[in-house]
N, C-alpha and C. Protein backbone atom coordinates (compact mmCIF):
# COMPACT_ATOMS: atom_id res chain seq x y z
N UNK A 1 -3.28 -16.45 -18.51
CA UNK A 1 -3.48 -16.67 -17.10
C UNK A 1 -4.20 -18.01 -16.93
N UNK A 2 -3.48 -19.04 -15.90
CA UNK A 2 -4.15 -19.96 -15.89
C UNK A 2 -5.24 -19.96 -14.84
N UNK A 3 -6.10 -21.26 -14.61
CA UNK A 3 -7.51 -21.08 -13.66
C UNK A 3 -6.34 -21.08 -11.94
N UNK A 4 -5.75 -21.70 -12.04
CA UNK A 4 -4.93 -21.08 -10.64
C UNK A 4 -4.84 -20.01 -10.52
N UNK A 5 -3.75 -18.97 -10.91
CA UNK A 5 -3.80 -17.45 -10.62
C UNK A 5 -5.10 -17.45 -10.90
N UNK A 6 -6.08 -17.17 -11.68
CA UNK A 6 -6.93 -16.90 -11.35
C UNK A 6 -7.83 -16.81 -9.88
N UNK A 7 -7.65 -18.00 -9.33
CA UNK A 7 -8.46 -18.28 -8.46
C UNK A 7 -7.68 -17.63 -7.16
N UNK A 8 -6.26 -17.57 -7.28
CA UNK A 8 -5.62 -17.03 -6.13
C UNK A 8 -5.95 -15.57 -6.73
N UNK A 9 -5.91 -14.68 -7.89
CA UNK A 9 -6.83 -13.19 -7.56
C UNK A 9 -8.05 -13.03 -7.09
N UNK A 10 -9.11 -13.97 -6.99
CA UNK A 10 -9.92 -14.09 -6.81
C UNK A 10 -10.22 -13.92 -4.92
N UNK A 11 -9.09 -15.03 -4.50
CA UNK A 11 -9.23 -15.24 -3.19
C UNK A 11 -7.87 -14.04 -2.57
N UNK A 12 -7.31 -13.39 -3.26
CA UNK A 12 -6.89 -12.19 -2.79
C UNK A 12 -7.54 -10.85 -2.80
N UNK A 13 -8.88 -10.64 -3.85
CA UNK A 13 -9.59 -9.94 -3.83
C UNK A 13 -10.11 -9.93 -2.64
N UNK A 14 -10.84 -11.11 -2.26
CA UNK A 14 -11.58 -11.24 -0.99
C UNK A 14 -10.95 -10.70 0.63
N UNK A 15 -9.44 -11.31 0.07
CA UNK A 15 -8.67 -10.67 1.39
C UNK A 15 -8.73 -9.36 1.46
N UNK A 16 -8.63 -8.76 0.16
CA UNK A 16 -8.77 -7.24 0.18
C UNK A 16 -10.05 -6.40 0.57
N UNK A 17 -10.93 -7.34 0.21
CA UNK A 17 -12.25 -6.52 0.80
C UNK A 17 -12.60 -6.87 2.61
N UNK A 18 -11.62 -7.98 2.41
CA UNK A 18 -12.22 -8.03 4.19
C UNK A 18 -11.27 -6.88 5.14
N UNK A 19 -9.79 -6.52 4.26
CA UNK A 19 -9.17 -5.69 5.01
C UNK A 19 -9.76 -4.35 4.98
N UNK A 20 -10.19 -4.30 3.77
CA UNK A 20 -10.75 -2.44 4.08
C UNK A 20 -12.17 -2.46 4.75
N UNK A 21 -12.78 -3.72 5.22
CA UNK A 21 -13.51 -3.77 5.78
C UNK A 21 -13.35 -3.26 7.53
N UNK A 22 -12.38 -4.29 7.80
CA UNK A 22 -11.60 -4.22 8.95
C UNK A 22 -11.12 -2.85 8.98
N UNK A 23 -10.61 -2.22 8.05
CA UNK A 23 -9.59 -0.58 8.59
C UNK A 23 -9.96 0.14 7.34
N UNK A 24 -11.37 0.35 7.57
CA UNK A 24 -12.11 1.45 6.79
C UNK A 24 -11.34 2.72 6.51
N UNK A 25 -10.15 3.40 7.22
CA UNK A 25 -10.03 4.54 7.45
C UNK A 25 -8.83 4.85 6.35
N UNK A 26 -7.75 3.24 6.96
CA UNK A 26 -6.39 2.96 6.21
C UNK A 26 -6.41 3.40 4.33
N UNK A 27 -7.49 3.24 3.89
CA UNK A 27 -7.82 3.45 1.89
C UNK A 27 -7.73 4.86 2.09
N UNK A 28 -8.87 5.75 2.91
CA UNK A 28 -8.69 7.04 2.90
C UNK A 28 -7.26 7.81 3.08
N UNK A 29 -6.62 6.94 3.78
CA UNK A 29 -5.50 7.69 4.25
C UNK A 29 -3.96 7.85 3.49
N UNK A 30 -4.27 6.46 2.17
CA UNK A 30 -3.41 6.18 1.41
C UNK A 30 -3.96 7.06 0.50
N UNK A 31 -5.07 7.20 -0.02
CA UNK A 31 -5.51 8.25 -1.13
C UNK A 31 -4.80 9.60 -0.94
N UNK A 32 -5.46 10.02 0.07
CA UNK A 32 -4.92 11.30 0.39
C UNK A 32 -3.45 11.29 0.40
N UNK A 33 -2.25 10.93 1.21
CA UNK A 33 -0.57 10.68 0.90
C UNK A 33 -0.50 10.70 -0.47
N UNK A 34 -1.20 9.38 -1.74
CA UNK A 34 -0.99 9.80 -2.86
C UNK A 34 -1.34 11.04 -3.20
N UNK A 35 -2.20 11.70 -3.49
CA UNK A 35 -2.61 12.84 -4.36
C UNK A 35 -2.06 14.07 -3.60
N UNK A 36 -1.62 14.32 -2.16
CA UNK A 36 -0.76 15.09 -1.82
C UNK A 36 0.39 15.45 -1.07
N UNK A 37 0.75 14.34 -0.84
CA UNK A 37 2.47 13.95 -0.29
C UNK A 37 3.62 13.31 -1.17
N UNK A 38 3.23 12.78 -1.90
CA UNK A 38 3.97 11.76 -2.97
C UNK A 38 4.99 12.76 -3.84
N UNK A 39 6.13 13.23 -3.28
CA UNK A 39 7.08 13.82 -3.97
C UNK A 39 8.51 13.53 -4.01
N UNK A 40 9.55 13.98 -4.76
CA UNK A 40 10.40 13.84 -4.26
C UNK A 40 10.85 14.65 -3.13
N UNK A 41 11.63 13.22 -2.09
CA UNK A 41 12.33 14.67 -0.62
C UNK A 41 11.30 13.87 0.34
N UNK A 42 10.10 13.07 0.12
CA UNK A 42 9.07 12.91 1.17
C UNK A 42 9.63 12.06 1.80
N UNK A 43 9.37 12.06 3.40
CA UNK A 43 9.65 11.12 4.15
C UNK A 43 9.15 9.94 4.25
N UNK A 44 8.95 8.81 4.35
CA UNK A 44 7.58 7.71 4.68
C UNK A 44 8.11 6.77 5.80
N UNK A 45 7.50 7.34 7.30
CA UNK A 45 8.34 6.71 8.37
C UNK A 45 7.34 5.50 8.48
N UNK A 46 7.39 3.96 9.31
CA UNK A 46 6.57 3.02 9.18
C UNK A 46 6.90 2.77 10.73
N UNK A 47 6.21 2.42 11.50
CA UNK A 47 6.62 2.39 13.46
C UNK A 47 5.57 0.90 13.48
N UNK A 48 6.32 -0.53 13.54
CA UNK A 48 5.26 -1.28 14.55
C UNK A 48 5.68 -1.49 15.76
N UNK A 49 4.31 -2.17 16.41
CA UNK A 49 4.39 -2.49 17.73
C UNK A 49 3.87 -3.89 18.20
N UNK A 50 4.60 -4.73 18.53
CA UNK A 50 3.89 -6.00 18.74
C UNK A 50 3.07 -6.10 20.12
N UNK A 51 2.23 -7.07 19.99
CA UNK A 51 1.50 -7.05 20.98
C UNK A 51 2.31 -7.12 22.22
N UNK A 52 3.76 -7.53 22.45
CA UNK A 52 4.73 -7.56 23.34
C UNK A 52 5.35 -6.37 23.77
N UNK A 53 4.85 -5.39 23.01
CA UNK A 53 5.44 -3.77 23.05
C UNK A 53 7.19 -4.24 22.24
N UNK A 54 7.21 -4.84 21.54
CA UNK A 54 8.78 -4.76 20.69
C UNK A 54 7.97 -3.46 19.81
N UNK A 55 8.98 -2.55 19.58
CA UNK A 55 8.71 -2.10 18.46
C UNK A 55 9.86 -1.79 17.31
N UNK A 56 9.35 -1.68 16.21
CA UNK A 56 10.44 -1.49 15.33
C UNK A 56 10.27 0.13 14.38
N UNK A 57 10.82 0.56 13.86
CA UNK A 57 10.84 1.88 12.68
C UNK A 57 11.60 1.87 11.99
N UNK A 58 11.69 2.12 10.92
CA UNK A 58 12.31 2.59 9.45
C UNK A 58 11.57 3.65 8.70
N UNK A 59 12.11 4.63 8.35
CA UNK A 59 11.83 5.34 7.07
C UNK A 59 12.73 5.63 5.96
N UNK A 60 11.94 5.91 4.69
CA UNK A 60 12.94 6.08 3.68
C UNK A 60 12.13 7.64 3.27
N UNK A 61 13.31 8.00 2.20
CA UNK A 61 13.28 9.53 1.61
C UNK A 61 13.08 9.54 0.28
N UNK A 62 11.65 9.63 -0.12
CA UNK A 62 11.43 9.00 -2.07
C UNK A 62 12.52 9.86 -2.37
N UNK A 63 13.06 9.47 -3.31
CA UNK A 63 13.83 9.38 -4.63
C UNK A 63 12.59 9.25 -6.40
N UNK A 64 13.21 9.96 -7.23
CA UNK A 64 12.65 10.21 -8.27
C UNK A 64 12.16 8.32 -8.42
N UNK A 65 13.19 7.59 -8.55
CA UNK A 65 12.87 6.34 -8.89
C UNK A 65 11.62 5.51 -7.68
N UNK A 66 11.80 5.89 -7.05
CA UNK A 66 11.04 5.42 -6.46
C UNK A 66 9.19 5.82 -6.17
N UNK A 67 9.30 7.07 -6.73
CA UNK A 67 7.65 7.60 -7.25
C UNK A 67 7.39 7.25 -8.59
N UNK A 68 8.67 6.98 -9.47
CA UNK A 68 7.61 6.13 -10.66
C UNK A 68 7.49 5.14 -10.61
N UNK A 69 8.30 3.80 -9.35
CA UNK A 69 7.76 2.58 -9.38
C UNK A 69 6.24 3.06 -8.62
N UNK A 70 6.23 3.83 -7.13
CA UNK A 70 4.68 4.34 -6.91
C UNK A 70 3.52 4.79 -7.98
N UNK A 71 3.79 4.98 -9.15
CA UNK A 71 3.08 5.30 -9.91
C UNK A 71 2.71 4.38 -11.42
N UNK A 72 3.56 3.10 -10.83
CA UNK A 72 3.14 2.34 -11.73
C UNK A 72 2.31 1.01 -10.98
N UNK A 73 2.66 1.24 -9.69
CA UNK A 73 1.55 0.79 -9.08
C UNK A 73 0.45 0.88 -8.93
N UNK A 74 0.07 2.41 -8.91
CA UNK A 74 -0.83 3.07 -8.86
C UNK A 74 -1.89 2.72 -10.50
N UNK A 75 -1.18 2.60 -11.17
CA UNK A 75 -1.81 2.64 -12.53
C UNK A 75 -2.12 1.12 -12.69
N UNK A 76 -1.63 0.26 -12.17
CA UNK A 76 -2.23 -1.55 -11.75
C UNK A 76 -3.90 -0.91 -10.99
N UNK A 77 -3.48 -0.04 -10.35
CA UNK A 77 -4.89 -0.45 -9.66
C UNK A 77 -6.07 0.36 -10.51
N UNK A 78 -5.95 1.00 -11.25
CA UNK A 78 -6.34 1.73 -12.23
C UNK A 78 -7.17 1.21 -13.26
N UNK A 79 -6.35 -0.16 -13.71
CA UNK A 79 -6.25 -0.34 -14.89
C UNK A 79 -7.87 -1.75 -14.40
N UNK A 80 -7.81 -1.94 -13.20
CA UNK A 80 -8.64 -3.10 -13.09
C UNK A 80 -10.21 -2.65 -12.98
């Protein structure tokens, strides 16, 4: 790893602590989905809304493949 990435984890760390700063609630809420929604068959609907009232939605339906890429994510954050 060179001192660049480095310094961009560094200054993405920071982004990360200012966001869970900002939406204290959002970490709790991903914990919990992992440790008891995360199956196959689960829904994961996503709804924004712009400050213009556009809004948009999509959801998808995990698939086996798609909880072990979730779980190898999960194990990045693990591992640090």
């Amino acid at each position: 790893m060179n001192l660049s990435q480095i310094a961009r984890l560094q200054a993405l760390k920071k982004h990360l602590e200012t966001f869970r700063k900002n939406h204290p609630k959002f970490p709790s809420f991903l914990n919990a989905v992992s440790h008891n929604a995360l199956e196959e068959g689960t829904v994961i609907e996503i709804s924004v809304t712009s400050p213009s009232d556009k809004n948009y939605v999509t959801n998808i339906k995990l698939r086996q493949d798609d909880l072990d890429f979730l779980r190898e994510l999960q194990s990045l954050n693990s591992k640090s």
